[in-house]
Each structure stands twice: as structure tokens, then as C-alpha cells.
C-alpha atoms as a PDB file:
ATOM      1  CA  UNK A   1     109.585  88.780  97.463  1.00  0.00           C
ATOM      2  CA  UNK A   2     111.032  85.650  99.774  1.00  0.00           C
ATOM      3  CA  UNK A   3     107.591  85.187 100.895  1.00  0.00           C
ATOM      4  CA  UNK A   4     106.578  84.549  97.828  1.00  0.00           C
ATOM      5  CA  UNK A   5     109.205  82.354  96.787  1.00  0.00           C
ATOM      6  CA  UNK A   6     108.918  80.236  99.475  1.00  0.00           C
ATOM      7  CA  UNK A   7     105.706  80.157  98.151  1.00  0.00           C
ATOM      8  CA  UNK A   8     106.689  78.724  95.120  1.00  0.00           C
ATOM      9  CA  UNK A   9     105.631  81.488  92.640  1.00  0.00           C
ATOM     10  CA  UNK A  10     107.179  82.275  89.376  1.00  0.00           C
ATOM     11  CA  UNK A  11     109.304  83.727  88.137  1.00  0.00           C
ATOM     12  CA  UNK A  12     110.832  83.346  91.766  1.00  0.00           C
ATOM     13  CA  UNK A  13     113.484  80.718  92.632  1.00  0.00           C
ATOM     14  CA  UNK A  14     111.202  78.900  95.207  1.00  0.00           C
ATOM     15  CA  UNK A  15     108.993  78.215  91.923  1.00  0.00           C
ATOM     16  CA  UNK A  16     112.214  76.545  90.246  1.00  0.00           C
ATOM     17  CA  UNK A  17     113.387  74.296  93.297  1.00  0.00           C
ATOM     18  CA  UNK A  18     109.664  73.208  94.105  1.00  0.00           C
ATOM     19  CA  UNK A  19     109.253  72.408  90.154  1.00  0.00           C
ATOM     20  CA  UNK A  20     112.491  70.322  90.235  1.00  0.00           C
ATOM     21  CA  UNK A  21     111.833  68.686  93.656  1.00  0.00           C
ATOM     22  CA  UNK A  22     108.385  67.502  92.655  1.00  0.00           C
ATOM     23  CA  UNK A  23     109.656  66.391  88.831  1.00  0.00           C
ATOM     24  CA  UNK A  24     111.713  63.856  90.287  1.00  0.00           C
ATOM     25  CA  UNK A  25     109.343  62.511  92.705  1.00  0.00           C
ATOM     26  CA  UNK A  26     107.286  62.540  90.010  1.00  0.00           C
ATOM     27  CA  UNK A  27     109.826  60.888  87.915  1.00  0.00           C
ATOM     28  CA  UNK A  28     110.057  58.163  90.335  1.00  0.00           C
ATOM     29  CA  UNK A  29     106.865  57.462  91.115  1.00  0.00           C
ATOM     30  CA  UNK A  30     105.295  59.499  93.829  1.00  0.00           C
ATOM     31  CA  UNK A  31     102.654  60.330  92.706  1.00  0.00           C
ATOM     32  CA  UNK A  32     100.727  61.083  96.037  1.00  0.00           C
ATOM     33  CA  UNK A  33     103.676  62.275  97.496  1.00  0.00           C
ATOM     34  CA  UNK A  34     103.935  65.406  94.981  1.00  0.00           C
ATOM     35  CA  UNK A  35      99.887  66.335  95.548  1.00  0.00           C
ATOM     36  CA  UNK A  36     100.213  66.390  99.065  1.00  0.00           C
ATOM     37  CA  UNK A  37     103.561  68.501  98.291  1.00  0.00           C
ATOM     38  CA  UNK A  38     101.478  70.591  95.985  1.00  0.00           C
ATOM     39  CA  UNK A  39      98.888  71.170  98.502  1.00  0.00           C
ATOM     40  CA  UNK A  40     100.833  72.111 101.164  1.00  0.00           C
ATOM     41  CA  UNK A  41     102.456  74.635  99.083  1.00  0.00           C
ATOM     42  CA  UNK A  42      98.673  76.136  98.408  1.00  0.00           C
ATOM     43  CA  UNK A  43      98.447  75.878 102.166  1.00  0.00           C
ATOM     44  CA  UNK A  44     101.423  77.777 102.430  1.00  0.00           C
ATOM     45  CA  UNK A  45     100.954  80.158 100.287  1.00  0.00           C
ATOM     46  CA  UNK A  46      98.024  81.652 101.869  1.00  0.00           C
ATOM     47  CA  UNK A  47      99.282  81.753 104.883  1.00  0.00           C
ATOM     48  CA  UNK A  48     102.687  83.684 103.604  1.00  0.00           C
ATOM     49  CA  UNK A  49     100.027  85.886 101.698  1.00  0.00           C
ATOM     50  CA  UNK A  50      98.016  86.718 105.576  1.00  0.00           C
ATOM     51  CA  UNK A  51     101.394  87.978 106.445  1.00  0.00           C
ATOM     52  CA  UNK A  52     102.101  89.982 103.411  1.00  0.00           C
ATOM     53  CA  UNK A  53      98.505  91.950 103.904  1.00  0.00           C
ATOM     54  CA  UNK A  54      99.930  92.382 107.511  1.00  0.00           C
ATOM     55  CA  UNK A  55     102.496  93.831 106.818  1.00  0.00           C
ATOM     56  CA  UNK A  56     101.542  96.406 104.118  1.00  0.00           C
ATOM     57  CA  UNK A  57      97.431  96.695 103.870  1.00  0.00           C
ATOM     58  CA  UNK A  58      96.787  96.562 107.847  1.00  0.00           C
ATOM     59  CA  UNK A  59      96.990  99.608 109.809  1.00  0.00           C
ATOM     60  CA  UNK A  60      99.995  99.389 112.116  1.00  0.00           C
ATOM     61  CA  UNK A  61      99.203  98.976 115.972  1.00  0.00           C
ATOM     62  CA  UNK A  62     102.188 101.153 116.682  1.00  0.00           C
ATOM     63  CA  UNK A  63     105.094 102.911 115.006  1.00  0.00           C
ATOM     64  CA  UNK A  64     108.429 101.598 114.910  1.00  0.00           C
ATOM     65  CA  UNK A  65     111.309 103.476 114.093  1.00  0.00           C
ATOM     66  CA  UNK A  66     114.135 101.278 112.152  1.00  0.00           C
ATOM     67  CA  UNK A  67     116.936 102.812 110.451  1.00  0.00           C
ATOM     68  CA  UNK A  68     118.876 100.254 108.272  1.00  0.00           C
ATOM     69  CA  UNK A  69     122.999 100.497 106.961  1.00  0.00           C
ATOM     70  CA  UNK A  70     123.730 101.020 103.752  1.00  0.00           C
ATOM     71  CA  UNK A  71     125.703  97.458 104.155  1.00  0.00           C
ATOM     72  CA  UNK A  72     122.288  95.762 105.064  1.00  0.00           C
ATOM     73  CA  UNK A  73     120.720  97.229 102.472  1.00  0.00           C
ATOM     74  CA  UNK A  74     123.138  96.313 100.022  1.00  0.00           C
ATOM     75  CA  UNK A  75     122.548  92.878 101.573  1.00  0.00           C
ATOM     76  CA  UNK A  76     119.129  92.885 100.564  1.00  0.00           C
ATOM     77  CA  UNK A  77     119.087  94.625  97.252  1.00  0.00           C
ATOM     78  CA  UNK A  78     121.480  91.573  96.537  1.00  0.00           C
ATOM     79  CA  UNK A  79     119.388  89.274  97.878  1.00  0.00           C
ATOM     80  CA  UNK A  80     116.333  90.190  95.964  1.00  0.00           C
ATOM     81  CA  UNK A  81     117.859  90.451  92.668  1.00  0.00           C
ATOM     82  CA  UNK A  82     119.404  86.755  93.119  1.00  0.00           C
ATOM     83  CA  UNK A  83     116.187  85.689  94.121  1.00  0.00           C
ATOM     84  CA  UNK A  84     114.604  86.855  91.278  1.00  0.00           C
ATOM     85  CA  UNK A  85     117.537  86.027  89.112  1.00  0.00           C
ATOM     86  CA  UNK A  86     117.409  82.303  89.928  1.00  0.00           C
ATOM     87  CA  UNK A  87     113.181  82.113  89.087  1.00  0.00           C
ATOM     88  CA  UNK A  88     114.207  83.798  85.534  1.00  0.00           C
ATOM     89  CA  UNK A  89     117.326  82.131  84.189  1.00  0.00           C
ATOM     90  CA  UNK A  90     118.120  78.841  86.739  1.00  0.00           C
ATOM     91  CA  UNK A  91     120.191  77.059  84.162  1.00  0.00           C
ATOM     92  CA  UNK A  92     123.679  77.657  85.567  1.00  0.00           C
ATOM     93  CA  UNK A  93     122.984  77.229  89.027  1.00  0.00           C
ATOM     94  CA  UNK A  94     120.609  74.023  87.578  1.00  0.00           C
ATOM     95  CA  UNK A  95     124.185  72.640  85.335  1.00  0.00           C
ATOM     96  CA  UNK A  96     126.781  73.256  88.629  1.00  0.00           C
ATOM     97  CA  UNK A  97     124.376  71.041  90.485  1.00  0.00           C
ATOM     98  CA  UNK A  98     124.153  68.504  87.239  1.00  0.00           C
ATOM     99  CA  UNK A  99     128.447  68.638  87.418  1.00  0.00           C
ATOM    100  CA  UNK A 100     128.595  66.971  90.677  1.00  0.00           C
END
């Protein structure tokens, strides 16, 4: 999920802080600035994607045994959902940033 979101994705909040980024370079005249923005972002992309198929479609080279807390994965349950929270409905976050 945060690869992807750094990727810039939606519904993911890396899609809504890339959109807004480029907008107002966009707004203000950039125009080459937010292609070469947009390609890199394709660049990175596929590169985040070679290390999602690493991670889950590759045979692993050897097993690892990792036991995780309840509190860490609380951490990351959290995590996830605000990721995904932020790609869906940004407005708040959007309007407390507008406020100051």
C-alpha cells in the first residue's frame, strides 16, 4: 500500500499530494517542470512495482522468521487505513492546510 502511494496511485494519498503539488506548478506556469514530475513518477512507479513482485511473486532465497507486537501491528493497521483514508476523502486534511 505505501509503495504504491508513493507511487502516486489512487485512491491513495500519494495520488492526492502529487495531484496538488503538480496543480500549482501547473497553476503557475511550469509547465515542463510538472512532465518531468510526471515522468519521474512513471519512473518510479515501476521501480516500487519490481519491489512489490519481490516481495510477494518471487520465491524467497531464504526463510526469515519475524514475529511482530500487537502494538506494531496496531501501528500499521493505522497506518494503512490513514493512508487510504487520505486518497478517498482529503478534504479536511486539504481545508487545515487552506486555514494557515
Amino acid at each position: 500500500i505505501f509503495l504504491l502511494s508513493l507511487g502516486g496511485l489512487p485512491p491513495l494519498a500519494g495520488f492526492v499530494a502529487k495531484f496538488f503539488v503538480f496543480s500549482a506548478a501547473l497553476k503557475e506556469g511550469f509547465l515542463i517542470l510538472v512532465i518531468i514530475a510526471v515522468l519521474n513518477s512513471a519512473i518510479s512507479l515501476y521501480y516500487y512495482l519490481k519491489v512489490i513482485v519481490f516481495m510477494y511473486m518471487k520465491d524467497p532465497v531464504k526463510e526469515f522468521d519475524i514475529t511482530l507486537s500487537p502494538m506494531t501491528l496496531f501501528v500499521i493497521a493505522i497506518s494503512i487505513f490513514g493512508t487510504i483514508q487520505l486518497g478517498i476523502f482529503p478534504d479536511p486534511i486539504i481545508a487545515l492546510a487552506q486555514a494557515n
